[in-house]
Protein backbone atom coordinates (compact mmCIF):
# COMPACT_ATOMS: atom_id res chain seq x y z
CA UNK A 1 124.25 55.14 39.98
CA UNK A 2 121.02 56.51 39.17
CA UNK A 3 119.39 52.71 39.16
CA UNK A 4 120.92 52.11 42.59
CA UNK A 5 119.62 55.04 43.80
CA UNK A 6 115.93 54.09 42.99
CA UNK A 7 116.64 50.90 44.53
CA UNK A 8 117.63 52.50 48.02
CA UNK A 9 114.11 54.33 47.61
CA UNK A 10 112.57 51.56 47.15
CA UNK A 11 114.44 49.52 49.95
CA UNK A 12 114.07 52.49 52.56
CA UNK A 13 109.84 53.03 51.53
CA UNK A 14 109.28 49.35 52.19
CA UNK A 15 111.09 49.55 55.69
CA UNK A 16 109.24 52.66 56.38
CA UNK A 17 105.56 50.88 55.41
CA UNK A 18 106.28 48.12 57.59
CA UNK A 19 107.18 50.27 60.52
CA UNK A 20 104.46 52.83 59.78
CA UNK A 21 102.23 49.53 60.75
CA UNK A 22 104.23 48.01 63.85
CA UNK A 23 102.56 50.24 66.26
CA UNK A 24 99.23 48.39 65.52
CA UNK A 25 100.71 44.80 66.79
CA UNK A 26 102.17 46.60 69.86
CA UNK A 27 98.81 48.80 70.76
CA UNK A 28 96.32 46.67 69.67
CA UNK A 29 97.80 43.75 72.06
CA UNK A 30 94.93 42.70 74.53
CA UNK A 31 97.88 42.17 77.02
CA UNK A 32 99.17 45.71 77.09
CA UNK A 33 95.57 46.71 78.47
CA UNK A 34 95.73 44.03 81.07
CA UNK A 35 99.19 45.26 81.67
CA UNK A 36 97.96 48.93 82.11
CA UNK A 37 95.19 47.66 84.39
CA UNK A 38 98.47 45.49 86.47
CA UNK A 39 99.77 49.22 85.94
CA UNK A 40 96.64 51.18 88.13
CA UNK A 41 96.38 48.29 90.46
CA UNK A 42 99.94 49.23 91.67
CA UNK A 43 99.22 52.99 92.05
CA UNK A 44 96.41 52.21 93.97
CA UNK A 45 98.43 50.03 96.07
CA UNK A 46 101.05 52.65 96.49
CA UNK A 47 98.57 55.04 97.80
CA UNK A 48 97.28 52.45 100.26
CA UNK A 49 93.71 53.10 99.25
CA UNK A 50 91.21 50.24 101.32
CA UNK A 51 89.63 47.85 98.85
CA UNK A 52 86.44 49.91 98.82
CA UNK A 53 87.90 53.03 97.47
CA UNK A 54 89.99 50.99 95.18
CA UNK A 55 86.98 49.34 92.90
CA UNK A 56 86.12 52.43 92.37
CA UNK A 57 89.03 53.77 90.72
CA UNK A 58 88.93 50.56 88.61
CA UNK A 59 85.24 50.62 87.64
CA UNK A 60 85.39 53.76 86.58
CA UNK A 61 88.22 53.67 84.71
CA UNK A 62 87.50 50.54 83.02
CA UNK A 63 83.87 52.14 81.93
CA UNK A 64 86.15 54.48 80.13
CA UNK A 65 88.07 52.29 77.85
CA UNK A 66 84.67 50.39 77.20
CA UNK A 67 82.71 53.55 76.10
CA UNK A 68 85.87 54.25 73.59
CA UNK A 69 85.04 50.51 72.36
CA UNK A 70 81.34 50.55 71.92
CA UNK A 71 81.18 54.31 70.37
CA UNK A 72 83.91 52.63 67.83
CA UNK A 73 82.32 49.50 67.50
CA UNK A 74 78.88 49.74 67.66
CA UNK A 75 78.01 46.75 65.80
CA UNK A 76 79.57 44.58 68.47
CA UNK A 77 79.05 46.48 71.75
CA UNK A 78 76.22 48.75 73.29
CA UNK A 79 76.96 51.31 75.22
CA UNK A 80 76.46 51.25 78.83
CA UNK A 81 74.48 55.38 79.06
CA UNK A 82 70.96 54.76 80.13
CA UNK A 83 72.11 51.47 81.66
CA UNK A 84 74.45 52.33 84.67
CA UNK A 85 72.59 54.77 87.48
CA UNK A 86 73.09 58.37 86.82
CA UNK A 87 75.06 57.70 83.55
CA UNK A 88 72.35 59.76 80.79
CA UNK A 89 74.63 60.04 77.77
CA UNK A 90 78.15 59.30 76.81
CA UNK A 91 78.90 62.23 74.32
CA UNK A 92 81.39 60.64 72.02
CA UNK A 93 83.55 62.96 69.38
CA UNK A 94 82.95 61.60 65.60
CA UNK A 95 85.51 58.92 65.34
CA UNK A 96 88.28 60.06 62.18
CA UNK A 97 90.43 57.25 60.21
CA UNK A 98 93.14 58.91 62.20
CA UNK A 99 91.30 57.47 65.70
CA UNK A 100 94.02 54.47 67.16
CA UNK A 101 90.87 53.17 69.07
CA UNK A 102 92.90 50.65 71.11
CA UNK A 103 95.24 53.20 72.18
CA UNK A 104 92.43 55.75 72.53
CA UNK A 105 90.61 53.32 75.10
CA UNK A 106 94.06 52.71 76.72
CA UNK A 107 94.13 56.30 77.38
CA UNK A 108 90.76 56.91 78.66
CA UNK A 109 91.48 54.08 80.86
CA UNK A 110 94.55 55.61 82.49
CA UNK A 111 93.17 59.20 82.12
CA UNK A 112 90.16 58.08 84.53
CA UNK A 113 91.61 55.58 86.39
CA UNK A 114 94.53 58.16 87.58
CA UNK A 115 91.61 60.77 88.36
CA UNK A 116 88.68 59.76 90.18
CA UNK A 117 90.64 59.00 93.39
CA UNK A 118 94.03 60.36 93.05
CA UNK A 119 95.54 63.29 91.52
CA UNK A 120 95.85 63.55 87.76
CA UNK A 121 99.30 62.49 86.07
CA UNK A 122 100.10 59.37 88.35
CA UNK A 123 99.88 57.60 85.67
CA UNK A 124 101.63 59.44 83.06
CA UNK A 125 105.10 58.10 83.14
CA UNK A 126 103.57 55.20 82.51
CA UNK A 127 101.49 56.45 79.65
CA UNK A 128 104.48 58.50 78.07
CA UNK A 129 106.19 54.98 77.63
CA UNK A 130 103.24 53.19 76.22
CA UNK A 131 103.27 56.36 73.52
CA UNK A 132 106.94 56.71 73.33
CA UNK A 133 107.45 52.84 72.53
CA UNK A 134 104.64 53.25 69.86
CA UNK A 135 105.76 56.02 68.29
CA UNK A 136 109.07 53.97 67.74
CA UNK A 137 106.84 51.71 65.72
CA UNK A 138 106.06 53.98 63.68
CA UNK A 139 102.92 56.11 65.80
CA UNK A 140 102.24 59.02 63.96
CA UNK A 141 101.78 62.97 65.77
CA UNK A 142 98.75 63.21 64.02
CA UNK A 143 97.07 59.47 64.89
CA UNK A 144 98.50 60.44 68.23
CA UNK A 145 96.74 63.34 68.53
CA UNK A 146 93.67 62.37 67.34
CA UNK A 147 93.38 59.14 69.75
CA UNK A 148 94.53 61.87 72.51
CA UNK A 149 91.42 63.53 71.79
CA UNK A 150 89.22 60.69 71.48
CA UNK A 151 90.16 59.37 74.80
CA UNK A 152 90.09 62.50 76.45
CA UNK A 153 86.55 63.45 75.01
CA UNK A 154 84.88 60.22 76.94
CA UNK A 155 87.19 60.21 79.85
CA UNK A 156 85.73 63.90 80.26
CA UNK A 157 82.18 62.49 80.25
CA UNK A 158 83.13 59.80 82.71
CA UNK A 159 84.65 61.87 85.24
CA UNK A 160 81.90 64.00 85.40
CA UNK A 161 79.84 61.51 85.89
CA UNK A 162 81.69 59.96 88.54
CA UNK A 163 81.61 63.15 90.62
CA UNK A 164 78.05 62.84 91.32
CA UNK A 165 78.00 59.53 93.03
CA UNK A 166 78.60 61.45 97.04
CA UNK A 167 82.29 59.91 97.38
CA UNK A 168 83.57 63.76 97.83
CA UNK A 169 80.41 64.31 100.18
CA UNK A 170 81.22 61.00 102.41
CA UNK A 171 84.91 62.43 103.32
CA UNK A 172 83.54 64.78 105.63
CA UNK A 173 81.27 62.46 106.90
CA UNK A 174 80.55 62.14 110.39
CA UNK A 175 83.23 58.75 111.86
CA UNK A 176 82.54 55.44 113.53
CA UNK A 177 81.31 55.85 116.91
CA UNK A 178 83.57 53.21 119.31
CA UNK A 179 80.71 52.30 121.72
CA UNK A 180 81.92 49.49 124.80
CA UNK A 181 79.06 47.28 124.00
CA UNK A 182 79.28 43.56 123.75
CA UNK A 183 79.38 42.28 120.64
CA UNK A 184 79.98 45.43 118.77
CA UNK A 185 83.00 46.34 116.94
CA UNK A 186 85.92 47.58 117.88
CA UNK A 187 89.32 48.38 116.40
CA UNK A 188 92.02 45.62 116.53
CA UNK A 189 95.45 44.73 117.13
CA UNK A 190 98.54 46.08 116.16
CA UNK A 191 97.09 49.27 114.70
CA UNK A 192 93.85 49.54 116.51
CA UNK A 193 92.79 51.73 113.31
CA UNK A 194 89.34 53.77 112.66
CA UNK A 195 86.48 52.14 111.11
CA UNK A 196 87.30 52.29 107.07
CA UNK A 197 84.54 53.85 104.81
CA UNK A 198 81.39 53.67 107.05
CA UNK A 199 79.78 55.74 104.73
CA UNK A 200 80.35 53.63 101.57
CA UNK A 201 76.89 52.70 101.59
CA UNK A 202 76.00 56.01 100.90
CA UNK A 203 78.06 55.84 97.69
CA UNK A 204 75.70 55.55 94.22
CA UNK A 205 75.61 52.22 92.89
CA UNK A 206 75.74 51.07 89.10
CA UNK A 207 73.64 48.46 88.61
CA UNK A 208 71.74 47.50 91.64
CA UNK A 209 69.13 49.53 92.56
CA UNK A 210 70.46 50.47 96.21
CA UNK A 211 72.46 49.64 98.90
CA UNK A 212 70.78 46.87 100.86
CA UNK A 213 68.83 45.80 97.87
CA UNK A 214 69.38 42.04 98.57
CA UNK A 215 68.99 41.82 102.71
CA UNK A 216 70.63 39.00 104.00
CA UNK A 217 69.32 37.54 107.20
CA UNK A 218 70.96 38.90 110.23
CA UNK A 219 73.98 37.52 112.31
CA UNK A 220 73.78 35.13 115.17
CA UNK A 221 72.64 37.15 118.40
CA UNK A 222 75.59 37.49 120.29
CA UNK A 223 76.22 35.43 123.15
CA UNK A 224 79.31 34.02 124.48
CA UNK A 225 78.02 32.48 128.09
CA UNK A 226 75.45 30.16 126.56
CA UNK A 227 77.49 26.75 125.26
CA UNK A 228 74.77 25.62 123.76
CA UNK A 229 74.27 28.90 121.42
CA UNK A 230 74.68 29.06 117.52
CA UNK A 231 77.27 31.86 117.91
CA UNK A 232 79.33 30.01 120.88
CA UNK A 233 80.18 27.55 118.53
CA UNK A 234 80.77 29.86 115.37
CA UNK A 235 83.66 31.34 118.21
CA UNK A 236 84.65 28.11 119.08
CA UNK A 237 84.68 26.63 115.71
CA UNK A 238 87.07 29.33 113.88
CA UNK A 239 89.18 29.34 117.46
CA UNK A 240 89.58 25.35 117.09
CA UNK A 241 90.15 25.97 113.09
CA UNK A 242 93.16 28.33 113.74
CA UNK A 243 95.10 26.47 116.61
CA UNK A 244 95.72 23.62 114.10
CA UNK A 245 95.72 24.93 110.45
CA UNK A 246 97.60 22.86 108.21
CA UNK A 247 99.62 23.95 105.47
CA UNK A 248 97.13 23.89 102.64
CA UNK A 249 95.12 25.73 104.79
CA UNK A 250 97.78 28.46 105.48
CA UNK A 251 98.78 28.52 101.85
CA UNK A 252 95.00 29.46 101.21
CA UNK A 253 94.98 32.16 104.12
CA UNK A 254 97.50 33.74 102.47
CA UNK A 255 96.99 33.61 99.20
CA UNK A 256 93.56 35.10 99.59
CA UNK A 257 94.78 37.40 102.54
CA UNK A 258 95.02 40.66 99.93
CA UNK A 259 95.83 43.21 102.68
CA UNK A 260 96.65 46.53 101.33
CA UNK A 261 98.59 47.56 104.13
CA UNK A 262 100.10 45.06 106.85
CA UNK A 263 101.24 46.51 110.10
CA UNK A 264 104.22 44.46 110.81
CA UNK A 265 105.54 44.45 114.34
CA UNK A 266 108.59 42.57 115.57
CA UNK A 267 109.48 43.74 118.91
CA UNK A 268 109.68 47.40 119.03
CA UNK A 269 110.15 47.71 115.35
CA UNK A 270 106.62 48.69 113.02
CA UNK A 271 107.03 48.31 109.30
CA UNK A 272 104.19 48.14 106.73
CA UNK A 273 103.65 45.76 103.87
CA UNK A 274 101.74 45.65 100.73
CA UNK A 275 100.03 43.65 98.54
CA UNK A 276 96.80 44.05 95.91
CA UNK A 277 93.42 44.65 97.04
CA UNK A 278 90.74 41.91 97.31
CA UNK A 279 89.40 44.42 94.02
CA UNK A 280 92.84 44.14 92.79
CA UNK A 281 93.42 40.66 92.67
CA UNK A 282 90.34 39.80 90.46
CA UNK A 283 91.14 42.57 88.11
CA UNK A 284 94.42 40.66 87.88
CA UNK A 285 92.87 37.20 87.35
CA UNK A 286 90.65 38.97 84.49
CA UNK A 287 93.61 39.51 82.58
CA UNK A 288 94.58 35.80 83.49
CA UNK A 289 91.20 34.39 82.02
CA UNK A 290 91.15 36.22 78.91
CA UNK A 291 94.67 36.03 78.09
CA UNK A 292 94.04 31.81 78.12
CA UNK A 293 90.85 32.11 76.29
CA UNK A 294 92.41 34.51 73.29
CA UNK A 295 90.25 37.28 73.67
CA UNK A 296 90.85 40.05 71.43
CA UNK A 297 91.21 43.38 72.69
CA UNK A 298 87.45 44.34 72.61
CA UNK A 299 86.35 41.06 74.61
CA UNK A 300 89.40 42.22 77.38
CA UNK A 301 87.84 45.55 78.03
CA UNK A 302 84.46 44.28 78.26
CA UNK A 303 85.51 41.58 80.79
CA UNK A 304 87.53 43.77 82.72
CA UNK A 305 84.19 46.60 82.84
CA UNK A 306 81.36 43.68 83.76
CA UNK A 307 84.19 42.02 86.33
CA UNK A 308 85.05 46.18 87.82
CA UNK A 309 81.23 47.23 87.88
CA UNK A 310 80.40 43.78 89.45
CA UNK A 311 82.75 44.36 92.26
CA UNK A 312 82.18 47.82 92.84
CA UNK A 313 78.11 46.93 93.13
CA UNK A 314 79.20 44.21 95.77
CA UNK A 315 81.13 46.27 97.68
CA UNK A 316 77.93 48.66 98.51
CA UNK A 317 75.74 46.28 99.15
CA UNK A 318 77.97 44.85 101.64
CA UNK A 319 79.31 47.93 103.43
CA UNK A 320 75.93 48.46 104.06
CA UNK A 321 75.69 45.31 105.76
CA UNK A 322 78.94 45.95 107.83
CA UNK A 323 77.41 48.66 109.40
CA UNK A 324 73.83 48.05 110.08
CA UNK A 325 74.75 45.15 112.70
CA UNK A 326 78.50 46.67 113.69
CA UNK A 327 79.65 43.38 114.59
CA UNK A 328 82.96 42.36 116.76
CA UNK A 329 85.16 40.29 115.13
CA UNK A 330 86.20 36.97 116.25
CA UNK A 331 89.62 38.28 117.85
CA UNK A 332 88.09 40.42 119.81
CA UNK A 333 85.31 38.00 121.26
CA UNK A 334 88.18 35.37 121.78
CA UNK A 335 90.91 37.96 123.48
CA UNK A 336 88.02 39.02 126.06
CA UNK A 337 86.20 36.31 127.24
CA UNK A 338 88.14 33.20 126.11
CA UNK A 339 92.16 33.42 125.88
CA UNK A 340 93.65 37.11 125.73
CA UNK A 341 96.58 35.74 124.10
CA UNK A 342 94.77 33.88 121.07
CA UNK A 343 95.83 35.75 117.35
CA UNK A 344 94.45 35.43 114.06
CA UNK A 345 96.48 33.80 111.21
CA UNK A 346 96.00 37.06 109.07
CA UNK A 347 95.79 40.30 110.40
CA UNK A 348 92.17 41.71 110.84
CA UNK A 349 91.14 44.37 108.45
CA UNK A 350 89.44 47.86 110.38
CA UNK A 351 85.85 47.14 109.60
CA UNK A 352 82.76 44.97 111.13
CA UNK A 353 82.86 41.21 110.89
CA UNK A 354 79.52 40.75 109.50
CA UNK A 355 79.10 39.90 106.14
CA UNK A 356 82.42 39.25 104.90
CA UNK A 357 83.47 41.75 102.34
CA UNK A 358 85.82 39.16 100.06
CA UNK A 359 83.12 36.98 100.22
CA UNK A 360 80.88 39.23 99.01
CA UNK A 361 83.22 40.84 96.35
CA UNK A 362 84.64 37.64 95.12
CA UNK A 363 81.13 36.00 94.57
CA UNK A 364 80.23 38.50 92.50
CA UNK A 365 83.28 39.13 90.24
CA UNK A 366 83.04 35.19 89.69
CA UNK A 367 79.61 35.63 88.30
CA UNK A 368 80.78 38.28 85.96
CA UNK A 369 83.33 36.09 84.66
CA UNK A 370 81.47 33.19 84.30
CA UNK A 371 78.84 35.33 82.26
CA UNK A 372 81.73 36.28 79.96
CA UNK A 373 83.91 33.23 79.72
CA UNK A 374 81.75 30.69 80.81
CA UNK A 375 81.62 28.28 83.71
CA UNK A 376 83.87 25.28 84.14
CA UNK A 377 86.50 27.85 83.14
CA UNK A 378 89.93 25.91 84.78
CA UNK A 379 93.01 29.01 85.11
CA UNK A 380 96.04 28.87 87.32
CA UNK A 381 95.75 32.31 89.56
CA UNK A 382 99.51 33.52 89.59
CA UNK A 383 98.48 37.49 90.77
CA UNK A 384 99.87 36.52 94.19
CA UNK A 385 103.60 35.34 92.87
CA UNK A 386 104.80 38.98 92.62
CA UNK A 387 104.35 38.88 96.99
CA UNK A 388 106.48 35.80 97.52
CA UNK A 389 103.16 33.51 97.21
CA UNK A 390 103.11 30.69 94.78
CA UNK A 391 100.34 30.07 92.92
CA UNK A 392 96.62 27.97 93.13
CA UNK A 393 94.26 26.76 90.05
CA UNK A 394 91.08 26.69 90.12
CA UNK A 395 88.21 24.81 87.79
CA UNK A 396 85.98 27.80 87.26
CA UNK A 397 85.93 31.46 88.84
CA UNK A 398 82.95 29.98 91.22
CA UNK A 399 85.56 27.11 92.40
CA UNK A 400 87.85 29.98 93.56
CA UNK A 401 85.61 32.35 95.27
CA UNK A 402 83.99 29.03 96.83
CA UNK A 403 87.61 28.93 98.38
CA UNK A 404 87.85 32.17 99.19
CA UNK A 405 85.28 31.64 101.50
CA UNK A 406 86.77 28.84 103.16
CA UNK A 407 90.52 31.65 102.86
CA UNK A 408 88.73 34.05 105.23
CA UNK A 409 87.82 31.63 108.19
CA UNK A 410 91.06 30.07 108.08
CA UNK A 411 92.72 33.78 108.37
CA UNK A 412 90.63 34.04 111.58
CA UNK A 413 88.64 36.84 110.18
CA UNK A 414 85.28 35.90 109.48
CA UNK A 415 83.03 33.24 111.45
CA UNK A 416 82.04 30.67 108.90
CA UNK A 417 78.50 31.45 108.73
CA UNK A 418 79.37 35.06 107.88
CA UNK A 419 80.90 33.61 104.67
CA UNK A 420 78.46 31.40 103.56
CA UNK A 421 76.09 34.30 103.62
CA UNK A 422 78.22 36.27 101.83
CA UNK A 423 78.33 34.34 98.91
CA UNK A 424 74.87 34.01 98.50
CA UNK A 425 74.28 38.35 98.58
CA UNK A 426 77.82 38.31 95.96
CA UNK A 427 76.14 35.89 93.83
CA UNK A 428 72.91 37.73 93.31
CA UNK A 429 74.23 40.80 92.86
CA UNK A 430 77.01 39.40 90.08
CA UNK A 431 74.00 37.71 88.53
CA UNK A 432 72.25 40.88 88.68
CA UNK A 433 75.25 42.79 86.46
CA UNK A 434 75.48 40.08 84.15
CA UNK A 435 72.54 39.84 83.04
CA UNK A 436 71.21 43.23 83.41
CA UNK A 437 73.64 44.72 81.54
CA UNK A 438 73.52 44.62 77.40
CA UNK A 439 76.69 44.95 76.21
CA UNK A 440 78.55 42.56 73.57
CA UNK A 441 76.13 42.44 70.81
């Protein structure tokens, strides 16, 4: 009796040392963070937040997780204080044996990503599970605790920090005046909404030094009467372009479409739809690329931080753009002085035409990536499958925001010039990130 006893000890301590350790596999995952990032990119599409307000729930967040990272790992990643505008020091706790880093950074991540923007707990169902399933594996209280108060240390920082970059001062800011002048903007069909974020400019950039830092040349002077002018046939050429799209063409409309919020009207009957952010789609095809390279966890972060920062950079320097020239778009122009009954393929987004913010965005986050995983990078982009859309590859993250471009004037959006131009200011200031930040050692 006594020997069979001792066995059972024996038989029940083993069990309990390999459970003690299943938590690690689970945590330490590099696709549970790009499922927790999947995880704030459908808050923020439930709280219909426009693409510019969204990067910056994801940038910051994502500097979170990193900072947990590089004060754990210093030997492989430098921190980003000193290097990011305004950021001065990242004051992190001493890091104890009992610090879970990965599930520390996973925490940070959802503690700032649920706060900057929107209130605090959206996210904690959400986190609950992620602990709850853990601690099934054998999560301690007191590793628990201790990763709690990791996280929470450096999310602290990080939301401070993000509260000085003017986003509360720009809500009260003063709105877009509607002025009846030719070729200025005006709001669009079927909502006719209010000019979104025309103070975003004003918000404090990362990386680049300022809003407007790379000036791109300006639009096409507009004129509509002259045949023979360079912005009569950037009208005529989208116009022709739409009235005989062919299904590749529609399929790449679409897939790059990203609205966060379509009005849908079918007689007298209004319904919105949803789908991820421009923002949200690249932090989605992050998790794409470094799930088919085998990243680790570390390399995940720091991909999903240069790709977030990069985009939230781009986004300044073209809503800065958008409203220093307050351009029409082309559905206006078309409506008024061509044929009132002409329609985009997509529906247009409540902001200026000129330069063209996906464009922009996407050139940039495709330079980020490319500085992490390298060019000539081939994925299959399947973010768009959870929205009925089937997915496109792609030979390199430059091959897809190249075709992005081409996405926007066949949506009827953007003139084609407007996009080509756009990709140049994306490109310089992704370049810009990538290789002005120091990070992986």
């Amino acid at each position: 009796m006594k020997k069979t006893f001792l066995g059972l000890i024996v038989v029940l301590c083993i069990c309990s040392c390999k459970n003690s350790e299943e938590y690690k596999t689970f945590l330490h995952d590099p696709a549970l963070y790009s499922k927790t990032v999947h995880e704030l990119n459908t808050v923020v599409m439930g709280n219909n937040f426009p693409p510019m307000v969204a990067s910056r729930n994801y940038a910051y967040a994502a500097i979170a997780s990193y900072e947990v990272i590089a004060a754990a790992y210093p030997d492989k990643y430098q921190s980003l204080k000193g290097q990011l505008n305004g950021l001065k020091e990242v004051h992190a706790p001493a890091l104890t044996p009992d610090v879970d880093v990965e599930l520390a950074a996973l925490l940070a991540y959802i503690k700032v990503g649920e706060a900057v923007t929107f209130p605090e707990g959206s996210m904690k169902l959400y986190a609950d599970s992620i602990v709850q399933l853990a601690k099934d594996k054998g999560l301690s209280d007191k590793t628990e605790k201790a990763s709690r108060f990791f996280a929470d240390s450096i999310g602290r920082e990080i939301i401070r920090w993000s509260k000085k970059d003017n986003y509360l001062e720009t809500r009260g800011a003063e709105k877009y005046s509607v002025k009846d002048i030719p070729g200025r903007w005006v709001p669009t069909p079927p909502m006719y909404a209010s000019a979104a974020e025309p103070h975003w400019m004003e918000i404090r950039t990362m990386v680049i030094d300022s809003a407007g830092v790379f000036e791109p040349v300006a639009p096409p002077a507009f004129n509509i009467t002259d045949k023979t002018s360079k912005y009569y046939s950037e009208v005529m050429l989208i116009k022709n372009a739409i009235d005989s799209l062919t299904p590749e063409q529609q399929h790449m409309a679409e897939f790059w479409d990203d609205n966060p919020f379509k009005m849908n009207v079918t007689g007298h009957v209004m319904y919105g739809s949803k789908k991820f952010s421009p923002p949200g789609h690249w932090m989605s095809v992050v998790g794409i690329a470094a799930q088919k390279a085998k990243a680790d966890y570390g390399t995940t972060v720091y991909a999903t931080t240069k790709t977030a920062i990069a985009l939230f950079d781009a986004f300044i320097e073209c809503w800065y753009v958008k409203y220093k020239y307050n351009t029409v778009r082309p559905e206006t122009v078309i409506n008024k002085y061509i044929d009132i009954n002409w329609r985009p393929y997509l529906q247009t987004p409540a902001f200026p035409e000129y330069t063209c913010g996906h464009s922009t965005i996407s050139s940039s986050a495709a330079e980020a990536l490319t500085s992490v995983f390298g060019d000539n990078f081939s994925y299959t982009d399947s973010t768009e499958l959870e929205f009925g859309i089937k997915s496109r590859s792609f030979k390199s993250f430059r091959h897809a925001a190249d075709e992005n471009n081409w996405a926007r004037f066949y949506g009827g959006l953007h003139f084609h010039n407007s996009c080509i131009i756009s990709t140049d200011i994306g490109q310089k200031v992704g370049r810009l990130v990538a290789t002005r930040l120091k990070m992986k050692k």
